[in-house]
PDB file of N, CA and C in Angstrom:
ATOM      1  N   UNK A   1     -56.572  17.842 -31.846  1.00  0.00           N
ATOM      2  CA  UNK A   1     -55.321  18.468 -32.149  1.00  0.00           C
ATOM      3  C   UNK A   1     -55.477  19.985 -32.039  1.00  0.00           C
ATOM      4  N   UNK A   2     -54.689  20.869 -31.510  1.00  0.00           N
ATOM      5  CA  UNK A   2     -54.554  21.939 -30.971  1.00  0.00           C
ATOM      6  C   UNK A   2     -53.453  22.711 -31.607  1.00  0.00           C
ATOM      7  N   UNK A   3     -53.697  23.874 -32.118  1.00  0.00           N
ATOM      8  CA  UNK A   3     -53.097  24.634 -32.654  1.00  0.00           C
ATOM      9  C   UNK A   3     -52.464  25.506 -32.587  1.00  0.00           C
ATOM     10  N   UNK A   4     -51.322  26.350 -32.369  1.00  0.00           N
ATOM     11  CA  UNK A   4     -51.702  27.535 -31.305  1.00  0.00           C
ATOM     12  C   UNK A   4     -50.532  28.344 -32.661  1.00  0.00           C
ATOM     13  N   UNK A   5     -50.756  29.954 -32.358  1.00  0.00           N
ATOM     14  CA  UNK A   5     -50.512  30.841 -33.374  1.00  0.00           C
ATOM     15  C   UNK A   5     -49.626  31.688 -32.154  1.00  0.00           C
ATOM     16  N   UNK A   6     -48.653  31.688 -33.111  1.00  0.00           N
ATOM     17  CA  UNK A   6     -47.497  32.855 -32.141  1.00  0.00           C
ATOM     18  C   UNK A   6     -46.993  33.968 -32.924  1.00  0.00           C
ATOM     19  N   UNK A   7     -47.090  34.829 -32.835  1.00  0.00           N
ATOM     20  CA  UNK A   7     -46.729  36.076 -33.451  1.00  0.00           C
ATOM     21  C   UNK A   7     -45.190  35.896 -33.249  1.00  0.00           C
ATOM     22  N   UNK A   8     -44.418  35.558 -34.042  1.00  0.00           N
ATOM     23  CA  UNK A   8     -43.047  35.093 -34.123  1.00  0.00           C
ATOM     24  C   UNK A   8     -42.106  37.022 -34.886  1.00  0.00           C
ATOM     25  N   UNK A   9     -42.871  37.251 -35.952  1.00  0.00           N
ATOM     26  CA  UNK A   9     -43.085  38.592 -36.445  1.00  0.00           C
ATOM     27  C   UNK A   9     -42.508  39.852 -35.500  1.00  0.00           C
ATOM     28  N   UNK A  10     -43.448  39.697 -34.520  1.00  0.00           N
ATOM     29  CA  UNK A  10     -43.556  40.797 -32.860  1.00  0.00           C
ATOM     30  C   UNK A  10     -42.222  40.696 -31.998  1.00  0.00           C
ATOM     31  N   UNK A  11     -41.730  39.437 -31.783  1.00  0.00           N
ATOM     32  CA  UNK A  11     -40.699  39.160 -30.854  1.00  0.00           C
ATOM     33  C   UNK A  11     -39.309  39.335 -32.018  1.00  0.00           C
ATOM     34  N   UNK A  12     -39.637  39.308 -33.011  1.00  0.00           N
ATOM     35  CA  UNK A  12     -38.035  40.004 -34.202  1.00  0.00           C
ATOM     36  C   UNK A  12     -37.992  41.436 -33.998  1.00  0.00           C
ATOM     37  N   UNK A  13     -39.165  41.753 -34.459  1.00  0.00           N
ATOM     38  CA  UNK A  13     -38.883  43.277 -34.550  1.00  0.00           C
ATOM     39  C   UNK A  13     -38.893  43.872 -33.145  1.00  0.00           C
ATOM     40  N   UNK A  14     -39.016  43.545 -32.161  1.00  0.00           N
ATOM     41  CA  UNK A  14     -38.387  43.785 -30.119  1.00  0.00           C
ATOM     42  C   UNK A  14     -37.650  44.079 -30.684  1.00  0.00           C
ATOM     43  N   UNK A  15     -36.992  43.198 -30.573  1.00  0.00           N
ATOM     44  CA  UNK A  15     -35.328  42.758 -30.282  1.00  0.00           C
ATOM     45  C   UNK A  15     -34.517  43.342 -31.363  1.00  0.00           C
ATOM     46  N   UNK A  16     -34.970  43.882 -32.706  1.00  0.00           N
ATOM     47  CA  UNK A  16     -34.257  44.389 -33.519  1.00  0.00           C
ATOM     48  C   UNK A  16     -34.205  46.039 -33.082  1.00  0.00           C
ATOM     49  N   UNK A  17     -35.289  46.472 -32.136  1.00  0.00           N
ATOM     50  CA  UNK A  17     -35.905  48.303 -32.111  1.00  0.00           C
ATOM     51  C   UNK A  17     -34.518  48.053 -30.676  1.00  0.00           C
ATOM     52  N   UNK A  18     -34.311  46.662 -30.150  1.00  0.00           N
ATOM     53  CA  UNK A  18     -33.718  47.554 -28.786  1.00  0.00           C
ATOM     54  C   UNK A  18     -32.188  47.573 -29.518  1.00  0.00           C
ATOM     55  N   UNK A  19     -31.989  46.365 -30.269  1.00  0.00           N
ATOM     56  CA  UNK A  19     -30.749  46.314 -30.625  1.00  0.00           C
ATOM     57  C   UNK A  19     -30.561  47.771 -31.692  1.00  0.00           C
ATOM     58  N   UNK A  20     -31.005  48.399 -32.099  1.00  0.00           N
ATOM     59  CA  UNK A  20     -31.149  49.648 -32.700  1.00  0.00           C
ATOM     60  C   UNK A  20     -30.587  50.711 -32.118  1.00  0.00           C
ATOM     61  N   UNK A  21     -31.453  50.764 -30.849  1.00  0.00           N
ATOM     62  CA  UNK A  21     -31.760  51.680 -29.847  1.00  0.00           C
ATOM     63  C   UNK A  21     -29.630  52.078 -28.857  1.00  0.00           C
ATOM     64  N   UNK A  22     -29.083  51.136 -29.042  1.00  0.00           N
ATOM     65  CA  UNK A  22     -28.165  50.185 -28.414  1.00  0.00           C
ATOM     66  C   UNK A  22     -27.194  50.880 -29.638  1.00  0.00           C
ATOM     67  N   UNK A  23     -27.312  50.355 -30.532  1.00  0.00           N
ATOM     68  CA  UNK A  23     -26.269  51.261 -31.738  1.00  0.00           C
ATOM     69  C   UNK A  23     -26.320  52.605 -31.593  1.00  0.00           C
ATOM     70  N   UNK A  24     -27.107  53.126 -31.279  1.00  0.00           N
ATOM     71  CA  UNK A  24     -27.240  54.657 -31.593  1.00  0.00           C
ATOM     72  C   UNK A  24     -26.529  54.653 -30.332  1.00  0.00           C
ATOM     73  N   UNK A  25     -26.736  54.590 -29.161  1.00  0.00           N
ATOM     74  CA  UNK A  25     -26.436  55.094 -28.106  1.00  0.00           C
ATOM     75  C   UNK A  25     -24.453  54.957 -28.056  1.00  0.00           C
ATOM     76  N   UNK A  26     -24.319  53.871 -28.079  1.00  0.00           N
ATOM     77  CA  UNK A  26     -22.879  53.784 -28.775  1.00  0.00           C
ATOM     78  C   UNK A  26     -22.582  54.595 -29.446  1.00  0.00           C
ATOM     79  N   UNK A  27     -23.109  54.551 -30.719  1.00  0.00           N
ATOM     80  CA  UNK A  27     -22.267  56.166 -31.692  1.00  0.00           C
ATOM     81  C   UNK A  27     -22.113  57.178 -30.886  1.00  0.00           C
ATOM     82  N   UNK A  28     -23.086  57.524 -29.801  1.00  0.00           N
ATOM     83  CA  UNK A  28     -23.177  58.854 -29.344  1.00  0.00           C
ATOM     84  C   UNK A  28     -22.302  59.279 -28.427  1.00  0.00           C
ATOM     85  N   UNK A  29     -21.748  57.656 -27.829  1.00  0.00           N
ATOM     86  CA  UNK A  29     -20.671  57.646 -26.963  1.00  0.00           C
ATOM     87  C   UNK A  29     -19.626  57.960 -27.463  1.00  0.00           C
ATOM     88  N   UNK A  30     -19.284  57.396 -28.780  1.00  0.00           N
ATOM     89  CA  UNK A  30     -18.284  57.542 -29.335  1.00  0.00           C
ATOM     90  C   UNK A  30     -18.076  58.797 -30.036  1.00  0.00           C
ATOM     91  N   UNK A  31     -19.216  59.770 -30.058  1.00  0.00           N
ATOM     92  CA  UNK A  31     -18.796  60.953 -31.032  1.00  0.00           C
ATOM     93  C   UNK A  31     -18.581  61.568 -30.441  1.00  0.00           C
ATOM     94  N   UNK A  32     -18.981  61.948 -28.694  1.00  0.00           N
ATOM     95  CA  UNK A  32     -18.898  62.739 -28.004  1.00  0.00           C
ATOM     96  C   UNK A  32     -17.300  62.636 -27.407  1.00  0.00           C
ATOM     97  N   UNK A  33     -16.597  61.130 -27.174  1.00  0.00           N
ATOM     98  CA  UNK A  33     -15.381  60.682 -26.896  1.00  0.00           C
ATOM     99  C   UNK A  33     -14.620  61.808 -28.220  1.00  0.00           C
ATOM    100  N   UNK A  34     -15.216  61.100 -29.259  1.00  0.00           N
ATOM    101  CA  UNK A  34     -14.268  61.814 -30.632  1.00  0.00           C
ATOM    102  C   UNK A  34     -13.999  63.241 -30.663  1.00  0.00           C
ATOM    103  N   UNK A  35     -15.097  64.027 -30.268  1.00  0.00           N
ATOM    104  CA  UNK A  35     -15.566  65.854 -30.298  1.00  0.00           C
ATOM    105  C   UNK A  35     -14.605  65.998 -29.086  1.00  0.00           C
ATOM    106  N   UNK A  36     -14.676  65.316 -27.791  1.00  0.00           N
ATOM    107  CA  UNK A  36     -13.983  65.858 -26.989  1.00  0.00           C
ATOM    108  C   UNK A  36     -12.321  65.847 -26.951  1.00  0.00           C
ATOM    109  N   UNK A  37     -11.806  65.091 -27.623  1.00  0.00           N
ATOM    110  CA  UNK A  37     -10.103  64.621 -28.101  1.00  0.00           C
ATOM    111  C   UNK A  37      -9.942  66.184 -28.949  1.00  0.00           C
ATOM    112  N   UNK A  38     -10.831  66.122 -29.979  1.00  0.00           N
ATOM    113  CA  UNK A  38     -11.024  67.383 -30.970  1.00  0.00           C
ATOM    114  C   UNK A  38     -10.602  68.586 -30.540  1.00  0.00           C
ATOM    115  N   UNK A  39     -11.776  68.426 -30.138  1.00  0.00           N
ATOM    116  CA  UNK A  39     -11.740  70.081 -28.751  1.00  0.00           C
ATOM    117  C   UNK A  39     -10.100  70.302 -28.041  1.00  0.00           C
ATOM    118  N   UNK A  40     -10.089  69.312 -27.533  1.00  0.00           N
ATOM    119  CA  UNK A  40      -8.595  69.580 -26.449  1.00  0.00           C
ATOM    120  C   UNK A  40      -7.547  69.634 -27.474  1.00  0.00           C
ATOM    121  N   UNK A  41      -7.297  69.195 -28.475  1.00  0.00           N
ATOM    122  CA  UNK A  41      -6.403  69.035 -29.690  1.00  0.00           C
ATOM    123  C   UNK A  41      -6.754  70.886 -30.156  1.00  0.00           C
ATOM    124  N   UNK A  42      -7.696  70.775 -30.704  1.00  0.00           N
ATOM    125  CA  UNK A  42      -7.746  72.063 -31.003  1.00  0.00           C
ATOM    126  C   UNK A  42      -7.374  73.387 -30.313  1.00  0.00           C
ATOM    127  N   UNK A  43      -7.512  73.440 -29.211  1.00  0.00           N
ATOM    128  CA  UNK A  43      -7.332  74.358 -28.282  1.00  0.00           C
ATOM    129  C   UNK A  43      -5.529  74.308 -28.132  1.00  0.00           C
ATOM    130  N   UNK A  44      -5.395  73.297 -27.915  1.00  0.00           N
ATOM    131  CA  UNK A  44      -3.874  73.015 -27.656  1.00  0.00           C
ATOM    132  C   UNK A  44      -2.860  74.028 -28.833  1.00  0.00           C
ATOM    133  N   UNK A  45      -3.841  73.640 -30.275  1.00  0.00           N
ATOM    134  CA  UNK A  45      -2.920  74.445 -31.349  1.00  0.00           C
ATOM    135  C   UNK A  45      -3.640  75.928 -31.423  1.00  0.00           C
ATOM    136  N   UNK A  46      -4.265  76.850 -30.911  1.00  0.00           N
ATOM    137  CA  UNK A  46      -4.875  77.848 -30.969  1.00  0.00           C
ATOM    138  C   UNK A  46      -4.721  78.676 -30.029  1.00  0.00           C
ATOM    139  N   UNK A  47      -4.639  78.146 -28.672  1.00  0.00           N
ATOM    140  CA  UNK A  47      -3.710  78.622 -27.391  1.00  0.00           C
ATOM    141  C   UNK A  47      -2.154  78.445 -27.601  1.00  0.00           C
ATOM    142  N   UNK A  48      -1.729  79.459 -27.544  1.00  0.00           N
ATOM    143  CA  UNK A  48      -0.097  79.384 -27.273  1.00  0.00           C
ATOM    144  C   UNK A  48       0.624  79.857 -25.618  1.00  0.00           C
ATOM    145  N   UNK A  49       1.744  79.158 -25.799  1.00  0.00           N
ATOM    146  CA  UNK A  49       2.212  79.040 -24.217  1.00  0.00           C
ATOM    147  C   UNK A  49       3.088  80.034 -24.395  1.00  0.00           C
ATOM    148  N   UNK A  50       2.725  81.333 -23.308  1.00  0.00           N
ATOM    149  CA  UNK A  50       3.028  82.795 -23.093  1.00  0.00           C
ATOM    150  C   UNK A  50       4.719  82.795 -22.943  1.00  0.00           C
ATOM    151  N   UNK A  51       5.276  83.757 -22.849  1.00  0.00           N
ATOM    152  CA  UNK A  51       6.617  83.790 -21.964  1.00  0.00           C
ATOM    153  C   UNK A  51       6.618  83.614 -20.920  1.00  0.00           C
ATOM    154  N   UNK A  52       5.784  83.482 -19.685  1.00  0.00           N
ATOM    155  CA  UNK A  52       5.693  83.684 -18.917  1.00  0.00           C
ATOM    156  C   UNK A  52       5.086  81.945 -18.588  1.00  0.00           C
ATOM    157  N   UNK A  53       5.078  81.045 -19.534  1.00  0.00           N
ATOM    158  CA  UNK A  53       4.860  79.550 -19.408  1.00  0.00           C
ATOM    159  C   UNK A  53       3.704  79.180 -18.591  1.00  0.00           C
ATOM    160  N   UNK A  54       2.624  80.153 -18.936  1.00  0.00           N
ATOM    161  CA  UNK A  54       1.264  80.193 -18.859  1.00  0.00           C
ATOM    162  C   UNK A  54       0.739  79.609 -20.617  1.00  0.00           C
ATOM    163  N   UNK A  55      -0.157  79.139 -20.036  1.00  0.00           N
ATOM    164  CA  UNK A  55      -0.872  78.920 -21.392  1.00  0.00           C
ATOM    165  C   UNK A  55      -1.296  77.242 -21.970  1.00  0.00           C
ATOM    166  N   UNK A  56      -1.647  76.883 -23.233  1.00  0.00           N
ATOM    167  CA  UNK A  56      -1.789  75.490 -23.413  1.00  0.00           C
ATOM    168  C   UNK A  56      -1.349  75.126 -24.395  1.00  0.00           C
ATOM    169  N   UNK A  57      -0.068  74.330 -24.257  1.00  0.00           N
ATOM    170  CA  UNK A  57       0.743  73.247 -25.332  1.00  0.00           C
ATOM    171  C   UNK A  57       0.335  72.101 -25.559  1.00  0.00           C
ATOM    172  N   UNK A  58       1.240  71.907 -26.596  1.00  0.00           N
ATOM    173  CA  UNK A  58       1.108  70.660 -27.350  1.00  0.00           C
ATOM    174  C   UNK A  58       0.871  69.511 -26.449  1.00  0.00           C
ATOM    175  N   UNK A  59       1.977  69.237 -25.778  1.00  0.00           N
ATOM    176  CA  UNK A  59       2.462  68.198 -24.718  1.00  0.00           C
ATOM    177  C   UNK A  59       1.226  68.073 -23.932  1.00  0.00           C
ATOM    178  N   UNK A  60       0.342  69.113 -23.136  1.00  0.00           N
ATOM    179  CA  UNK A  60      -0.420  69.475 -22.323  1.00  0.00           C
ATOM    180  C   UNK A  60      -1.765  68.515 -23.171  1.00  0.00           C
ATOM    181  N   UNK A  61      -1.790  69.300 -24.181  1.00  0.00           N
ATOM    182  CA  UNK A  61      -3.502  68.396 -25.093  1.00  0.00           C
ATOM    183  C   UNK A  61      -3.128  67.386 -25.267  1.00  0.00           C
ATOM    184  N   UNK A  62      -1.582  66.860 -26.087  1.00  0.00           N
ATOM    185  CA  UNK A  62      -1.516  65.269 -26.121  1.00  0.00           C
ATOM    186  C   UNK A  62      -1.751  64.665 -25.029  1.00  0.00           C
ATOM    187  N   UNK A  63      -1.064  65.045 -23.633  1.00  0.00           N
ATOM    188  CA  UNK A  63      -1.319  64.316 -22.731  1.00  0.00           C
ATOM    189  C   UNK A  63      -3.330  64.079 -21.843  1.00  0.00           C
ATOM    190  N   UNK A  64      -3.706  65.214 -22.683  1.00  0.00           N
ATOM    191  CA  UNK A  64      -5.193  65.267 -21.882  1.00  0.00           C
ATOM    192  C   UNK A  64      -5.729  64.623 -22.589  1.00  0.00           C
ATOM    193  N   UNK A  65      -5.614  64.226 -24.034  1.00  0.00           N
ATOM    194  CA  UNK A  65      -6.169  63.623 -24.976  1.00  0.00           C
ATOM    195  C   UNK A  65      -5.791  62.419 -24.476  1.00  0.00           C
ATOM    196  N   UNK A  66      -4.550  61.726 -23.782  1.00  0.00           N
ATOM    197  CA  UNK A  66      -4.355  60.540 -23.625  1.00  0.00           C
ATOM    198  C   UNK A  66      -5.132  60.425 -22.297  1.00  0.00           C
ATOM    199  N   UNK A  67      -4.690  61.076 -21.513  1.00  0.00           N
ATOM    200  CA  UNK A  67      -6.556  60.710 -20.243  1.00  0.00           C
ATOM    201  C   UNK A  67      -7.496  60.319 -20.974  1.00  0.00           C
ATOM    202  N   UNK A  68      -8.224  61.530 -21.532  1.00  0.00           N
ATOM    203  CA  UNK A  68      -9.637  61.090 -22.371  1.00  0.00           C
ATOM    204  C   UNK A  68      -9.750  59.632 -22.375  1.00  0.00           C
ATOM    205  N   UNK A  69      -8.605  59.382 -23.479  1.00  0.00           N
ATOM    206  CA  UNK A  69      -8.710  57.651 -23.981  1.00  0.00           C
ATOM    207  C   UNK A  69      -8.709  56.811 -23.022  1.00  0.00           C
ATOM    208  N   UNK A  70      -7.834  57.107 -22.137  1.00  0.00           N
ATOM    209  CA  UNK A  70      -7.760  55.765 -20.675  1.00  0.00           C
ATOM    210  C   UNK A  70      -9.175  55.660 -20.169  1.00  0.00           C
ATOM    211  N   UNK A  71      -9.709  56.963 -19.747  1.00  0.00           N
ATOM    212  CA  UNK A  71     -11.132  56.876 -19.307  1.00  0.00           C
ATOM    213  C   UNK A  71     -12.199  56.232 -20.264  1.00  0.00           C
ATOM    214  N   UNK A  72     -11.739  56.456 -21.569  1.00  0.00           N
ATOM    215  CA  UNK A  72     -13.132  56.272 -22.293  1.00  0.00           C
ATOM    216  C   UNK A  72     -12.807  54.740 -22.201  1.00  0.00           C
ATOM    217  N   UNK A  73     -11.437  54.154 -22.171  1.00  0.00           N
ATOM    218  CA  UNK A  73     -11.729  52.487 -22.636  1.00  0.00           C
ATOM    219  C   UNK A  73     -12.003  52.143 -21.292  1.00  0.00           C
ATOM    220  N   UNK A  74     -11.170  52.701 -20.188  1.00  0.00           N
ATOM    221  CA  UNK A  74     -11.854  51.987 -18.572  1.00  0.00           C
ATOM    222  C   UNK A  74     -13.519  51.520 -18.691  1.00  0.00           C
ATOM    223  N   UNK A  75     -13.990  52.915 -18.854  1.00  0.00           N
ATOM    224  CA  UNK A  75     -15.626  53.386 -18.689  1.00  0.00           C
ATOM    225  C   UNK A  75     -15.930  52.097 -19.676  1.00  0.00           C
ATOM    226  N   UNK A  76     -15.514  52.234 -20.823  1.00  0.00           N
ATOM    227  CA  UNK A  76     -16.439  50.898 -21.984  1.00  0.00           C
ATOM    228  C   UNK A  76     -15.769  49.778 -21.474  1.00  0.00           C
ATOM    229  N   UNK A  77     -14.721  49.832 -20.850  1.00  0.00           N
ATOM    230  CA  UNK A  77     -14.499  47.818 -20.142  1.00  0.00           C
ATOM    231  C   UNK A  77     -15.300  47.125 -18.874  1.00  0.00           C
ATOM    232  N   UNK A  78     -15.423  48.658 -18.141  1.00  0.00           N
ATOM    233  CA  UNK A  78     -16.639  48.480 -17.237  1.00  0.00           C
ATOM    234  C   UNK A  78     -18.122  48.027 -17.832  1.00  0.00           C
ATOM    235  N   UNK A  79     -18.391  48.803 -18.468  1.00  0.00           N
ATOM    236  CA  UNK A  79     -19.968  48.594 -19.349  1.00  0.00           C
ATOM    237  C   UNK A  79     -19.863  47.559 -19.739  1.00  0.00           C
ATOM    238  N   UNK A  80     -19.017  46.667 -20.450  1.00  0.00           N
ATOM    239  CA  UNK A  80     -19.209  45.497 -20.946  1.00  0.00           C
ATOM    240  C   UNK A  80     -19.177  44.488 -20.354  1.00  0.00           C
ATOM    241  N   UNK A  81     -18.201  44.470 -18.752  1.00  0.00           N
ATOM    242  CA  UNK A  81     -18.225  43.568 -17.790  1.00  0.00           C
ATOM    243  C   UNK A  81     -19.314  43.526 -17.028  1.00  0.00           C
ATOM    244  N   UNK A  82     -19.616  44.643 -16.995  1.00  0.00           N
ATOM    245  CA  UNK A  82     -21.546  44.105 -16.281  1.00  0.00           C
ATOM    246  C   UNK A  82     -22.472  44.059 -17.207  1.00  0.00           C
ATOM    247  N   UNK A  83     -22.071  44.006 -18.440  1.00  0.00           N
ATOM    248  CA  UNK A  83     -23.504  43.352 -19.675  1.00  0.00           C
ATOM    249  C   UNK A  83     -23.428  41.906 -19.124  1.00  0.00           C
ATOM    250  N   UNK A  84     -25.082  41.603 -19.328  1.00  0.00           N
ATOM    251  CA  UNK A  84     -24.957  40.173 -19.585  1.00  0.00           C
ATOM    252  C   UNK A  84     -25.305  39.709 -20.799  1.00  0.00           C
ATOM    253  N   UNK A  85     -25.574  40.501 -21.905  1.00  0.00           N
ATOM    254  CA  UNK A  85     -25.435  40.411 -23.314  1.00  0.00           C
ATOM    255  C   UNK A  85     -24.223  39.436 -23.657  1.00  0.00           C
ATOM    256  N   UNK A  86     -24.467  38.210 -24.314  1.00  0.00           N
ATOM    257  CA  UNK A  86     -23.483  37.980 -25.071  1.00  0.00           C
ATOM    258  C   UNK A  86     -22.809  38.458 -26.398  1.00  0.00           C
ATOM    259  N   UNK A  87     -23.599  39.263 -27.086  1.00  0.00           N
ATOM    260  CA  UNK A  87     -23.398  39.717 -28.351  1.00  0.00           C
ATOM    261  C   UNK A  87     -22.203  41.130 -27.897  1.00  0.00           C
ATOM    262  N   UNK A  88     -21.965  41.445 -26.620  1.00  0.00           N
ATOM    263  CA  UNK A  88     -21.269  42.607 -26.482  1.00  0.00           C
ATOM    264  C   UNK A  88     -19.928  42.679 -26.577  1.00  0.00           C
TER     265      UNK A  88
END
């Protein structure tokens, strides 16, 4: 009778450092998505639109802020359609 010993231990903690690795990178997506809405929002109320209808409005950041978002969910519907992760 034959015994054999598998480090069961080794193959959890893999898979827990990549699934880790995988969260972070997400947040980072997402904070940088978040900072950049920020930014254009901010600017929008700090720039004012001249007499001369130069300048950056409201309308202008809402609407760039709404790009942002289209791109950011395109970009993450793409990423997830070529995971072959089921957990995604």
């Amino acid at each position: 009778m034959t015994t054999s010993t598998t480090d069961h231990n080794h193959l959890t903690s893999d898979s827990r450092a990549v699934a880790s690795r995988d969260g972070d990178r997400r947040l980072t997506r997402e904070t940088v998505y978040v900072l950049s809405v920020l930014g254009v929002l901010i600017a929008s109320l700090v720039v004012d639109v001249n007499d001369d209808g130069q300048g950056f409005s409201a309308y202008q950041g809402w609407f760039l802020a709404t790009l942002l978002t289209i791109g950011y969910l395109i970009s993450r519907g793409l990423a997830k359609s070529g995971s072959h992760d089921d957990t995604r």
